[in-house]
Protein backbone atom coordinates (compact mmCIF):
# COMPACT_ATOMS: atom_id res chain seq x y z
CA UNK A 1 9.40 26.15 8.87
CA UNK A 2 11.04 23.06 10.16
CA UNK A 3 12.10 20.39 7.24
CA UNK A 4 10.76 17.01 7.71
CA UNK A 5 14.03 14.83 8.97
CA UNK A 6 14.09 11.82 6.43
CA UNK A 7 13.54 8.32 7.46
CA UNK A 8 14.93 4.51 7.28
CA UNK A 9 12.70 1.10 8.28
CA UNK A 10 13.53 -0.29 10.67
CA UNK A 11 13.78 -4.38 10.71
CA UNK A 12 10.28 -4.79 11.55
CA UNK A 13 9.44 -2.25 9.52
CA UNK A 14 11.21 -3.64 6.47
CA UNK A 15 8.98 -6.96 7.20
CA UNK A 16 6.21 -5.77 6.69
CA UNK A 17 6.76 -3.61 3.47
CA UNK A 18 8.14 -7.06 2.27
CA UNK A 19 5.28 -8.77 3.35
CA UNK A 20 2.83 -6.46 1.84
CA UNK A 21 4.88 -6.37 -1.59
CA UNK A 22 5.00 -11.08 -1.62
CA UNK A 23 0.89 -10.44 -0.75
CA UNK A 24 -0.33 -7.87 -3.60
CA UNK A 25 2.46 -7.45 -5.82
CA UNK A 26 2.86 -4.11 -5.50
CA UNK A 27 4.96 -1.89 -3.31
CA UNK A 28 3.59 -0.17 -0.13
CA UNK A 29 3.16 3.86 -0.43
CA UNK A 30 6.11 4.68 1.81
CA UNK A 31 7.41 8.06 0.12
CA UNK A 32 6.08 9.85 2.68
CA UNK A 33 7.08 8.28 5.60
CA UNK A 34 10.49 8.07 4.21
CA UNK A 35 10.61 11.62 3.33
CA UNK A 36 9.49 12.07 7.29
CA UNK A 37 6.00 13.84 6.50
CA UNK A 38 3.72 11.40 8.38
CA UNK A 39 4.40 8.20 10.60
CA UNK A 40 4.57 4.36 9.41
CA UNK A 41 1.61 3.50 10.68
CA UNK A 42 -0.44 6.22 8.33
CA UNK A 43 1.51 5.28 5.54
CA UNK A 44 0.76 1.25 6.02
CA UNK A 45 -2.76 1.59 6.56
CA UNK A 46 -2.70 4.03 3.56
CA UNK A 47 -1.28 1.32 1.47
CA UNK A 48 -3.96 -1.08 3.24
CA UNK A 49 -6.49 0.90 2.08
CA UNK A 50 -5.18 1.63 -1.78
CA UNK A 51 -4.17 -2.27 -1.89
CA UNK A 52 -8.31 -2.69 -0.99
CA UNK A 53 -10.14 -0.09 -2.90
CA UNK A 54 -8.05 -1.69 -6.12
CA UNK A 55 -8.68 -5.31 -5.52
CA UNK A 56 -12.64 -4.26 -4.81
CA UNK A 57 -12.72 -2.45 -8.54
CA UNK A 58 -11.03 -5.25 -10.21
CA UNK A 59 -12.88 -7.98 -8.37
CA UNK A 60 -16.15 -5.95 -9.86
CA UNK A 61 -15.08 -5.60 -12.95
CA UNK A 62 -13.91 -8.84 -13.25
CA UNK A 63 -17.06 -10.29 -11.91
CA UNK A 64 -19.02 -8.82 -14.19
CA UNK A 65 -17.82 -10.10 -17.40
CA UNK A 66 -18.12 -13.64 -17.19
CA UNK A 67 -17.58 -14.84 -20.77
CA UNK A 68 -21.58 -16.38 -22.23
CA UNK A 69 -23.17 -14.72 -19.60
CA UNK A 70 -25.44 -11.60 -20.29
């Protein structure tokens, strides 16, 4: 079996992980691009997709506890 060859960003790269940590406040899900198991692109859109499926379950139960309301 070949071993996945471990990877760096590259400058754009590194933009957008920083650009995705100043927007959410967390860091991107890179592990696995860095440990060269799947590309940057899968790995962004992965963290796209955590970063939404959070903010949608905290948005609800946010939303739903408005303080004096039943």
């Amino acid at each position: 079996m070949i071993e996945p060859t471990p990877r760096k960003f590259n400058r754009r790269q590194k933009s957008w992980v920083t650009l995705y940590q100043n927007e959410t406040g967390f860091d991107a899900m890179m592990d696995d691009f860095l440990a060269g198991n799947e590309t940057f692109l899968i790995a962004a859109k992965k963290s796209v997709r955590w970063f939404e499926d959070w903010s949608s379950d905290a948005y609800l139960n946010i939303s739903r506890q408005y303080p004096g309301e039943k």
